[in-house]
Structure formats: structure tokens, C-alpha cells
N, C-alpha and C. Protein backbone atom coordinates (compact mmCIF):
# COMPACT_ATOMS: atom_id res chain seq x y z
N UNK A 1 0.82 -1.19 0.00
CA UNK A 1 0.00 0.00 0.00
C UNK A 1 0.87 1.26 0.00
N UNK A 2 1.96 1.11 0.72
CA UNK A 2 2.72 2.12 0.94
C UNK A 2 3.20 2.65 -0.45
N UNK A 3 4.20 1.58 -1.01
CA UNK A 3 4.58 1.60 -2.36
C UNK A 3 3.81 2.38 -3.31
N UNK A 4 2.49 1.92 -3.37
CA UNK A 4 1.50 2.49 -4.50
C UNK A 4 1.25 4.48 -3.90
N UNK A 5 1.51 4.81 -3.04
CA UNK A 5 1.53 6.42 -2.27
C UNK A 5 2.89 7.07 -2.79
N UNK A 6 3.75 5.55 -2.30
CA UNK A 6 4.99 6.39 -2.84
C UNK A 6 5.10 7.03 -4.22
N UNK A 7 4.31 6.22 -5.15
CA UNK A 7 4.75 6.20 -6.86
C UNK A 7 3.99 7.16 -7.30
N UNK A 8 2.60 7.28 -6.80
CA UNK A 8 1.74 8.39 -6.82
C UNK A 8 2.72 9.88 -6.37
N UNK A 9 3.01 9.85 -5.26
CA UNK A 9 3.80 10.95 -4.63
C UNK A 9 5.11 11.61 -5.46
N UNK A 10 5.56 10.26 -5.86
CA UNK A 10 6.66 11.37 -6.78
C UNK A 10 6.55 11.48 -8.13
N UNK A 11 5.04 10.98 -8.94
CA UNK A 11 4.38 11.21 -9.80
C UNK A 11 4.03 12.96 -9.72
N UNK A 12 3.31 13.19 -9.02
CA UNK A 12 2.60 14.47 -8.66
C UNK A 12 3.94 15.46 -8.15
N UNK A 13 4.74 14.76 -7.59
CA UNK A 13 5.82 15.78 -7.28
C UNK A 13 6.18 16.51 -9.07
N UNK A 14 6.94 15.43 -9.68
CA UNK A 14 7.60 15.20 -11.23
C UNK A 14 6.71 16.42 -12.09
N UNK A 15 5.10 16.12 -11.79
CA UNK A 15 4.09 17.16 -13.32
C UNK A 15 4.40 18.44 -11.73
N UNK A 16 4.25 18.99 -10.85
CA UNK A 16 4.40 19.74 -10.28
C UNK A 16 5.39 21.00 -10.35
N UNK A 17 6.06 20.06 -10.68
CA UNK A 17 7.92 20.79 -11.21
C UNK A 17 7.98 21.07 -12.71
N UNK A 18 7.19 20.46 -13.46
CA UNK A 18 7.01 20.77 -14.44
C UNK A 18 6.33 21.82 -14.88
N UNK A 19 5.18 21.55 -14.48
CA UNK A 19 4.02 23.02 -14.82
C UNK A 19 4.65 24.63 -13.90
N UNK A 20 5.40 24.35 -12.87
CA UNK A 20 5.85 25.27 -12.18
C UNK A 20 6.73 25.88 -13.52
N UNK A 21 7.84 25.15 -13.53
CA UNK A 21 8.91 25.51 -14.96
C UNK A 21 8.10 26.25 -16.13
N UNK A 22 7.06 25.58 -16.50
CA UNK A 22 6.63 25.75 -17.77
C UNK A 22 5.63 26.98 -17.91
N UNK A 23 5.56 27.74 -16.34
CA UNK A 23 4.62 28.79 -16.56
C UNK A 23 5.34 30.14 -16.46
N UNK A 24 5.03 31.40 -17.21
CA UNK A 24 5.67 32.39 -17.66
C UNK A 24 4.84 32.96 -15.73
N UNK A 25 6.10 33.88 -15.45
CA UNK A 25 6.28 34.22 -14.01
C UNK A 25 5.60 35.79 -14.67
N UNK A 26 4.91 36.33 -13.32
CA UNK A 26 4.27 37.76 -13.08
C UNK A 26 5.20 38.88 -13.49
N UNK A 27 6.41 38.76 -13.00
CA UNK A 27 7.39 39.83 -13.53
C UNK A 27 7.73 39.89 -14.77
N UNK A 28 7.44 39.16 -15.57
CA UNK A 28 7.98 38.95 -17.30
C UNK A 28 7.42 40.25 -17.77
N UNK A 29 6.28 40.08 -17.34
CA UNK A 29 5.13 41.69 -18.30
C UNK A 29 5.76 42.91 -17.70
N UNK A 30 6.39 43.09 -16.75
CA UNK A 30 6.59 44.27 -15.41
C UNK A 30 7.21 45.36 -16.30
N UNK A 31 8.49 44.88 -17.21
CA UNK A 31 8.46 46.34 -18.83
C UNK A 31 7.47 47.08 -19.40
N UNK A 32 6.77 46.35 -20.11
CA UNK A 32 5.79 46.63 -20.60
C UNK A 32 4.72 47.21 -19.72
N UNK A 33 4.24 46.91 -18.81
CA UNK A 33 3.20 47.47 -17.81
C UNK A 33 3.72 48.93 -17.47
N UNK A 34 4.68 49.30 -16.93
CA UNK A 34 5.48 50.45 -16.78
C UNK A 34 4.97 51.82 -18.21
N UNK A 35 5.30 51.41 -19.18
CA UNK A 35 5.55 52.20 -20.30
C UNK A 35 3.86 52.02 -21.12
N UNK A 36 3.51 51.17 -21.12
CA UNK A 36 2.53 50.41 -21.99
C UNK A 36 1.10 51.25 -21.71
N UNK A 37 0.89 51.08 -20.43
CA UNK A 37 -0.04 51.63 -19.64
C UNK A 37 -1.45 50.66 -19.99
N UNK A 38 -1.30 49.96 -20.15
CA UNK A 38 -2.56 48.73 -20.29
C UNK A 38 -3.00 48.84 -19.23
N UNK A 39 -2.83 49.10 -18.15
CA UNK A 39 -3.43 48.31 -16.70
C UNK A 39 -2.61 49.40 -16.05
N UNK A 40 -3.66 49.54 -14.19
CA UNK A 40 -3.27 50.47 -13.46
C UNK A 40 -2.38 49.67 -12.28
N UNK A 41 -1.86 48.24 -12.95
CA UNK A 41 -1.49 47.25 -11.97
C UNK A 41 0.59 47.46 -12.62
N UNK A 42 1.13 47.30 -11.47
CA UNK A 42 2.46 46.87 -11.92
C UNK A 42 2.60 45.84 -12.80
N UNK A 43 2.06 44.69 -12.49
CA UNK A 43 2.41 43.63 -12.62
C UNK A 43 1.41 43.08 -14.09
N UNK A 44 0.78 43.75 -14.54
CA UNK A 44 -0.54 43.31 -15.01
C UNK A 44 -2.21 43.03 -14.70
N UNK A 45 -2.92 42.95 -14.92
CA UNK A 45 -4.26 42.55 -14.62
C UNK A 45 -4.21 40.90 -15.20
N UNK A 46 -4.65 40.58 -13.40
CA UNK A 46 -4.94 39.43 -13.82
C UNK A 46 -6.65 38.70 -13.45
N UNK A 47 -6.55 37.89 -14.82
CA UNK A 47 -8.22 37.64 -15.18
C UNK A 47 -8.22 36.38 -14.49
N UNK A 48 -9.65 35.73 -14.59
CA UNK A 48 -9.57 34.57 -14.91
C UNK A 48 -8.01 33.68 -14.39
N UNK A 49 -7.85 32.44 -13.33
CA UNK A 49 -6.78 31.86 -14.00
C UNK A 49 -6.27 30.93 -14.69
N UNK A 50 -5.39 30.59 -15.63
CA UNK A 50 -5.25 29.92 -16.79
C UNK A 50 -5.50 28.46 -15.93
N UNK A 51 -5.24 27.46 -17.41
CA UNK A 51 -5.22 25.92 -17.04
C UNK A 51 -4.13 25.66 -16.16
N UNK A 52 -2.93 25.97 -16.30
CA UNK A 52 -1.73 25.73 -15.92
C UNK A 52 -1.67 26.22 -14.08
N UNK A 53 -2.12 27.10 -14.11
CA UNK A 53 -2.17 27.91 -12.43
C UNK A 53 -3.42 27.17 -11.76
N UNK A 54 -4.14 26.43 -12.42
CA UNK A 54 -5.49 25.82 -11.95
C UNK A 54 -4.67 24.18 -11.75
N UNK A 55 -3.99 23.68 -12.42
CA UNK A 55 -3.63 21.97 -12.68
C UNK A 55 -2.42 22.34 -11.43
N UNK A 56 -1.59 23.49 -11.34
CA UNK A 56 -0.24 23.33 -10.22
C UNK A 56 -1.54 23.32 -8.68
N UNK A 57 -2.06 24.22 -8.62
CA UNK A 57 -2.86 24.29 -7.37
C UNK A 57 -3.60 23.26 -7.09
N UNK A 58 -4.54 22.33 -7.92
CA UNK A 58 -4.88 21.05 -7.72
C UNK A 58 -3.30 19.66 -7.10
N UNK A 59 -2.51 20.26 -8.49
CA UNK A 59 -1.55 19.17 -7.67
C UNK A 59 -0.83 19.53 -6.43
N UNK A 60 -0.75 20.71 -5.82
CA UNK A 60 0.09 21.09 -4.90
C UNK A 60 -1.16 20.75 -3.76
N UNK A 61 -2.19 21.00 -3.64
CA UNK A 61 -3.51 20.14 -2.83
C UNK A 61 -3.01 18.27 -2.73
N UNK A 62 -3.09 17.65 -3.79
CA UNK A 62 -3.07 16.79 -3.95
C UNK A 62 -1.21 16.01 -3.11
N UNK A 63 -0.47 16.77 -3.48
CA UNK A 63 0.84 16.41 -2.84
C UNK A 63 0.58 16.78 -1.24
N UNK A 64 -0.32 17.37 -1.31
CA UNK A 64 -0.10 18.14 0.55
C UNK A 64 -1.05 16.74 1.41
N UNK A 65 -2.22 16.75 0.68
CA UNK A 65 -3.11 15.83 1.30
C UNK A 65 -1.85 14.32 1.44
N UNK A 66 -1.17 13.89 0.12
CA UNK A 66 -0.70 12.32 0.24
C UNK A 66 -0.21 12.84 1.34
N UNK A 67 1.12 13.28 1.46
CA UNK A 67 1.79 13.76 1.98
C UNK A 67 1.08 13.62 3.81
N UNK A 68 0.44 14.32 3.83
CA UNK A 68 0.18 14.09 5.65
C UNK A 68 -0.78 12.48 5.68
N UNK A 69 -1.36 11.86 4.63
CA UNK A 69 -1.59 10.81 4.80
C UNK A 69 -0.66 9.71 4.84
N UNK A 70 0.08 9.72 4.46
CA UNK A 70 1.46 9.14 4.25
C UNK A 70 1.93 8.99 5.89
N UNK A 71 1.95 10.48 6.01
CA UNK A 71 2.65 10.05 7.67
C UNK A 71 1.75 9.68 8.35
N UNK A 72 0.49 9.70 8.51
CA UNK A 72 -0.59 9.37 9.19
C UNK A 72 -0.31 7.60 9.42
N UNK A 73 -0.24 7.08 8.14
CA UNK A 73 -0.21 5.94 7.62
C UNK A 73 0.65 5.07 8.28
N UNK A 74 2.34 5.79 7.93
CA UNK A 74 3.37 5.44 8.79
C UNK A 74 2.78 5.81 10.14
N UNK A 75 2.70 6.43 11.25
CA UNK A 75 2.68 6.57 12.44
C UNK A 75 1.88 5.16 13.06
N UNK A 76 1.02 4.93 12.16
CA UNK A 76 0.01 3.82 12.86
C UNK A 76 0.74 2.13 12.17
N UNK A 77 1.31 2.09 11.06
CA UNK A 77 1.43 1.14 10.99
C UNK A 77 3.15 0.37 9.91
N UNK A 78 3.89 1.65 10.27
CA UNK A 78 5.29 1.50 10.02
C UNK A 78 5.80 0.54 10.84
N UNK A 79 7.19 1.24 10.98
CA UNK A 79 8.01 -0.10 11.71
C UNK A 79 7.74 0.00 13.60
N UNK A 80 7.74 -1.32 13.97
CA UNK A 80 7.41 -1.21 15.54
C UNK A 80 7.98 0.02 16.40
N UNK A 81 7.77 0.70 16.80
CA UNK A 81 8.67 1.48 18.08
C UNK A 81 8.97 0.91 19.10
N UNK A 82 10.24 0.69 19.37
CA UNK A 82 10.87 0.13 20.44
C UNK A 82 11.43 0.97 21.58
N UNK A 83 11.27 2.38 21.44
CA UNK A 83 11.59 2.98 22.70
C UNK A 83 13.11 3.15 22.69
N UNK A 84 14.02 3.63 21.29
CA UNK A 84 15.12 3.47 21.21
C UNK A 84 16.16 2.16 21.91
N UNK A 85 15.68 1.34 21.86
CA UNK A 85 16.57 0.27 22.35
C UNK A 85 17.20 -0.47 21.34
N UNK A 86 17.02 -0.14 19.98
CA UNK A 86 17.67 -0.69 18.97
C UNK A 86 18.94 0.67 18.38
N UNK A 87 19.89 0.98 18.79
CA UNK A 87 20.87 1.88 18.38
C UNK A 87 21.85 1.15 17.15
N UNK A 88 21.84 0.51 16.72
CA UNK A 88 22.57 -0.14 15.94
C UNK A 88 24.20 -0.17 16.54
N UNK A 89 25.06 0.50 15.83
CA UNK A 89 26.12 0.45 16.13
C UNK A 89 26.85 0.91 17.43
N UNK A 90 25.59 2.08 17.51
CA UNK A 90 25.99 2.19 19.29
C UNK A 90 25.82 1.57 20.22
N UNK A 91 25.15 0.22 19.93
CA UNK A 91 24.09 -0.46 20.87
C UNK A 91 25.41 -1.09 21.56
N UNK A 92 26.41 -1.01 21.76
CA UNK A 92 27.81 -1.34 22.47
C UNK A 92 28.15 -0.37 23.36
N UNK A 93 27.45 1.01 22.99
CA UNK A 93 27.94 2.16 24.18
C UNK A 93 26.82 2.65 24.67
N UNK A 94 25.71 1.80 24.57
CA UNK A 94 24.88 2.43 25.33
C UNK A 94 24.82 1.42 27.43
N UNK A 95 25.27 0.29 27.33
CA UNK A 95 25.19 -0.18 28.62
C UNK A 95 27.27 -0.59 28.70
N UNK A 96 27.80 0.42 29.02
CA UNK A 96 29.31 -0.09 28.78
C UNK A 96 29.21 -1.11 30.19
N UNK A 97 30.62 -2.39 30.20
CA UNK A 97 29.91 -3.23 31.35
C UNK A 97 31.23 -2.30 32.49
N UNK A 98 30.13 -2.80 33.63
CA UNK A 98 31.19 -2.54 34.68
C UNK A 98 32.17 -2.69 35.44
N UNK A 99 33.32 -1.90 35.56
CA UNK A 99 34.72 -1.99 35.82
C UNK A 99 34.68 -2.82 37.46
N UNK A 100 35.45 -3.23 37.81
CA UNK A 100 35.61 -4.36 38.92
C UNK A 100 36.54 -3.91 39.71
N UNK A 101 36.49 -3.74 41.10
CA UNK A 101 37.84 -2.97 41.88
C UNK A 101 39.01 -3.76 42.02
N UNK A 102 38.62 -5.09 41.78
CA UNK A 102 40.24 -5.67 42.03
C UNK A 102 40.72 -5.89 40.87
N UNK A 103 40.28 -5.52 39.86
CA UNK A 103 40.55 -6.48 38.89
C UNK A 103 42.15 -6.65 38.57
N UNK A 104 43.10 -7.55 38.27
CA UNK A 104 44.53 -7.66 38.08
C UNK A 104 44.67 -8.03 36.35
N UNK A 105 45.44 -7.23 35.98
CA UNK A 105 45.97 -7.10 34.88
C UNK A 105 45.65 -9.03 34.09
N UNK A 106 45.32 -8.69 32.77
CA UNK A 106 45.57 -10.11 32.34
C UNK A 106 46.81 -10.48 32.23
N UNK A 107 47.27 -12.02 32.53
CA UNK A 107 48.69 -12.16 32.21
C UNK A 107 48.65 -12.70 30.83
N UNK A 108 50.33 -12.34 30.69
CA UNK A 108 50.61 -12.12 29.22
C UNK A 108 50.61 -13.75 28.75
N UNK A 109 50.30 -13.61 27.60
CA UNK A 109 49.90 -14.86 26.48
C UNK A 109 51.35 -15.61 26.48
N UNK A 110 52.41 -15.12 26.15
CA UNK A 110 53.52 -15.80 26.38
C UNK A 110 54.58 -15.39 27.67
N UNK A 111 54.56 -16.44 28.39
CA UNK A 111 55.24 -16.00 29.33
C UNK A 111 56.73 -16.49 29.25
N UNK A 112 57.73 -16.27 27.83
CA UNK A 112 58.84 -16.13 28.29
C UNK A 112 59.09 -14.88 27.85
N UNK A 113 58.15 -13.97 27.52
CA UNK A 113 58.84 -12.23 27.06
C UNK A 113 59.18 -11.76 28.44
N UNK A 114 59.99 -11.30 28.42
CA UNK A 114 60.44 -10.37 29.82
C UNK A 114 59.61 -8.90 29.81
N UNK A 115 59.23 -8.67 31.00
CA UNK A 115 58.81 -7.62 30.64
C UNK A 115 59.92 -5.97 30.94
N UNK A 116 59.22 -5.02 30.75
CA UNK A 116 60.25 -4.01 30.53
C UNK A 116 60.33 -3.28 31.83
N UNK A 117 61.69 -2.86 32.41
CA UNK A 117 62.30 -2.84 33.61
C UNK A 117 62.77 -1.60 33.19
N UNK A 118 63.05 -0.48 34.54
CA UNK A 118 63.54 0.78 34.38
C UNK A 118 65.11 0.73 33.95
N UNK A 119 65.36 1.36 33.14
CA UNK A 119 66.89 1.76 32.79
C UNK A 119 67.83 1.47 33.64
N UNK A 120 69.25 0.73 33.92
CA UNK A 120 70.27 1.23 35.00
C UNK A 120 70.69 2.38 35.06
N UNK A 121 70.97 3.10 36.21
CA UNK A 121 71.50 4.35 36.45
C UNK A 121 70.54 5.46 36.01
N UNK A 122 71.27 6.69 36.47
CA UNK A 122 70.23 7.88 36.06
C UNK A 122 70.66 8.40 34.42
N UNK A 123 69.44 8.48 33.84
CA UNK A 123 69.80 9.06 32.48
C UNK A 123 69.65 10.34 32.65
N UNK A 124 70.67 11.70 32.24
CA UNK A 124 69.95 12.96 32.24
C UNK A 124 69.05 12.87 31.09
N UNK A 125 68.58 14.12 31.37
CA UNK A 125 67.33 14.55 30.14
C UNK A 125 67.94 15.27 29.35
N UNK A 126 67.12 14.89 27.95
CA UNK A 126 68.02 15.52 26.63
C UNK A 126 68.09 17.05 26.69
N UNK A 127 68.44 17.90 26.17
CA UNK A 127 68.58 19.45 25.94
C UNK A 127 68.73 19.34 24.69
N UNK A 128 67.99 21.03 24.08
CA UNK A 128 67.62 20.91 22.96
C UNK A 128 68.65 22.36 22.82
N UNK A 129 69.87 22.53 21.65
CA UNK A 129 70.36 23.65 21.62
C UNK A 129 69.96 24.95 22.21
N UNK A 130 68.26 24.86 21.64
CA UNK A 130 67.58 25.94 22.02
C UNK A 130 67.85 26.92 23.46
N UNK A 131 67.63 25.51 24.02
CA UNK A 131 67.82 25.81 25.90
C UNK A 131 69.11 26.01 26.15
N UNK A 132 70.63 25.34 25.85
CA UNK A 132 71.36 25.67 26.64
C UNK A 132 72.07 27.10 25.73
N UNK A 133 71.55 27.69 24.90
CA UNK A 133 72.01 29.01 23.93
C UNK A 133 71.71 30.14 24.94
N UNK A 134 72.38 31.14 25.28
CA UNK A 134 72.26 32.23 25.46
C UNK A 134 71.44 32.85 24.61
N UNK A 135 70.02 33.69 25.10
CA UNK A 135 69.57 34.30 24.57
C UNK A 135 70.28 36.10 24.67
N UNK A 136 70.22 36.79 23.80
CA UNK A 136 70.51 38.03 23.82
C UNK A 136 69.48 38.89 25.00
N UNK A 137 69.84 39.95 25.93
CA UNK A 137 68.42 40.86 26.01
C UNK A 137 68.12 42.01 25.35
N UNK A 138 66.63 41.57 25.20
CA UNK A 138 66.36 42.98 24.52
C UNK A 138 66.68 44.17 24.26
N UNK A 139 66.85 45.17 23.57
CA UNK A 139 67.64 46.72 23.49
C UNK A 139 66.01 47.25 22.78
N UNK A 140 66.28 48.35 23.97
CA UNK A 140 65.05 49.26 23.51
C UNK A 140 65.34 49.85 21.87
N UNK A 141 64.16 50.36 21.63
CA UNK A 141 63.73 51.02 20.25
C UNK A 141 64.38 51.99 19.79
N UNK A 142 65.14 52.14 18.91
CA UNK A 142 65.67 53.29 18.23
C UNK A 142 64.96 54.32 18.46
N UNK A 143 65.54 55.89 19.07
CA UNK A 143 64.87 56.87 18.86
C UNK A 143 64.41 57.84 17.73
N UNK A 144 63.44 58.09 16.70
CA UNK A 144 63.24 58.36 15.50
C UNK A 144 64.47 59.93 15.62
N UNK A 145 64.94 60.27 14.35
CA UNK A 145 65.53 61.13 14.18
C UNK A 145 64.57 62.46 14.26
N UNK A 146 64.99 63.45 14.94
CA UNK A 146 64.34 64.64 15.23
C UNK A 146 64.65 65.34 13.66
N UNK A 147 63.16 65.52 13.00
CA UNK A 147 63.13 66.79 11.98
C UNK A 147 63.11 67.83 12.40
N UNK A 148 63.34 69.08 12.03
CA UNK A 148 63.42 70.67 12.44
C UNK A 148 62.03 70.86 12.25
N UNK A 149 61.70 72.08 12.91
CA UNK A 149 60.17 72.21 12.70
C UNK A 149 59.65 73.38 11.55
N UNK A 150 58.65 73.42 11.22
CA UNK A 150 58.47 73.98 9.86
C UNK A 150 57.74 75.15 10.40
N UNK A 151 58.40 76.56 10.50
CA UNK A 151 57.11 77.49 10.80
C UNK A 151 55.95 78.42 9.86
């Protein structure tokens, strides 16, 4: 049932977009009205409206009505609501499990790797030129040269 709304829906969307395209817009005349003096309207006098402004307003009715029937449709008989308990990929971070106070490290898979032991002796820490360089200190600003004054 759904299917057959859908095909309808983007049927009526498709001639919608069409007749929209295919109709000459109010401002086209707006030269002529100016200079012409046909009409006391900017835009033109408009009569009667054509087939084309009568068939978009039927279909733009017609898209509005599927359209909230559609969701009507879905709301009552789409997919189950579960109350967000289906997250897909998050569904791993939504209950993370809980951490354990004693817990002790796993032991290692092979136990003839040694594991890694602090350095002998003290290592100093590296220095980077940067640090052991004498920096210069600053020297204030040149004083601008005094011009004579102009009277």
C-alpha cells in the first residue's frame, strides 16, 4: 500500500515541477506594464486563472493531502517502536559493562617475554640547543631622528 503512495507521490511531485517551470512568471510583463499603460497594476491585470495555475494548485492540494496521509499511515502502521533500544552500532555504548575494583591485569599470552624494567643508572634529560644558547636581552627602540620644525 505504501509503495502504491509512494509512486503516486513522486508522480505528482515530477508534473508539479514541471508546470511550475513551464509557466511564464508575473514579472515577465513588469516592462511593458510600466511604459505600456494597459493596466493600473504593476504587474498586469490578472483575469480569470489559466489551465496551468489551476492543474499546479490542484496538484500542490493533492501532494499536501498524500503527503500528511502518508505520515498518518506510517505513524500507525510503520516499523514497531521500540523505545530506542535498537541503536545499531551504538548499541555497544549504550550499557558499557562494569569496571571491577580488584581487577589484576591479564597475564601475558607468552610468558617467556620479559617484561620491561627501568633503565640502569640515572639518564639525564636531553637538551635541545635551544635551551642551553644564550639568549641576547632585549635593546630598547631606536629613537626616530628629530626633523626641524616647519614654521
Amino acid at each position: 500500500m505504501f509503495v502504491i503512495f509512494s509512486v503516486f507521490y513522486i508522480l505528482i511531485a515530477a508534473a508539479m515541477i514541471v508546470l511550475i517551470l513551464m509557466q511564464r512568471g508575473a514579472g515577465a510583463d513588469a516592462g511593458s506594464g510600466f511604459g505600456g499603460g494597459a493596466s493600473a497594476t504593476v504587474f498586469g491585470a490578472r483575469g480569470s486563472s489559466s489551465f496551468m495555475t489551476r492543474a499546479t494548485a490542484v496538484l500542490a492540494a493533492l501532494f499536501f493531502l498524500l503527503s500528511l496521509g502518508m505520515g498518518i499511515y506510517l505513524s500507525r502502521h510503520g516499523a514497531p517502536q521500540n523505545g530506542g533500544a535498537d541503536l545499531g552500532v551504538m548499541s555497544g555504548l549504550a550499557n558499557p559493562p562494569a569496571a571491577t575494583q580488584n581487577a589484576q591485569p591479564p597475564a601475558p599470552a607468552n610468558a617467556e617475554v620479559p617484561q620491561a624494567t627501568k633503565p640502569a643508572g640515572d639518564v639525564p634529560a636531553a637538551t635541545t640547543p635551544a635551551q642551553s644558547a644564550e639568549v641576547p636581552a632585549a635593546t630598547a627602540p631606536a629613537k626616530p631622528a628629530s626633523t626641524p620644525e616647519k614654521k
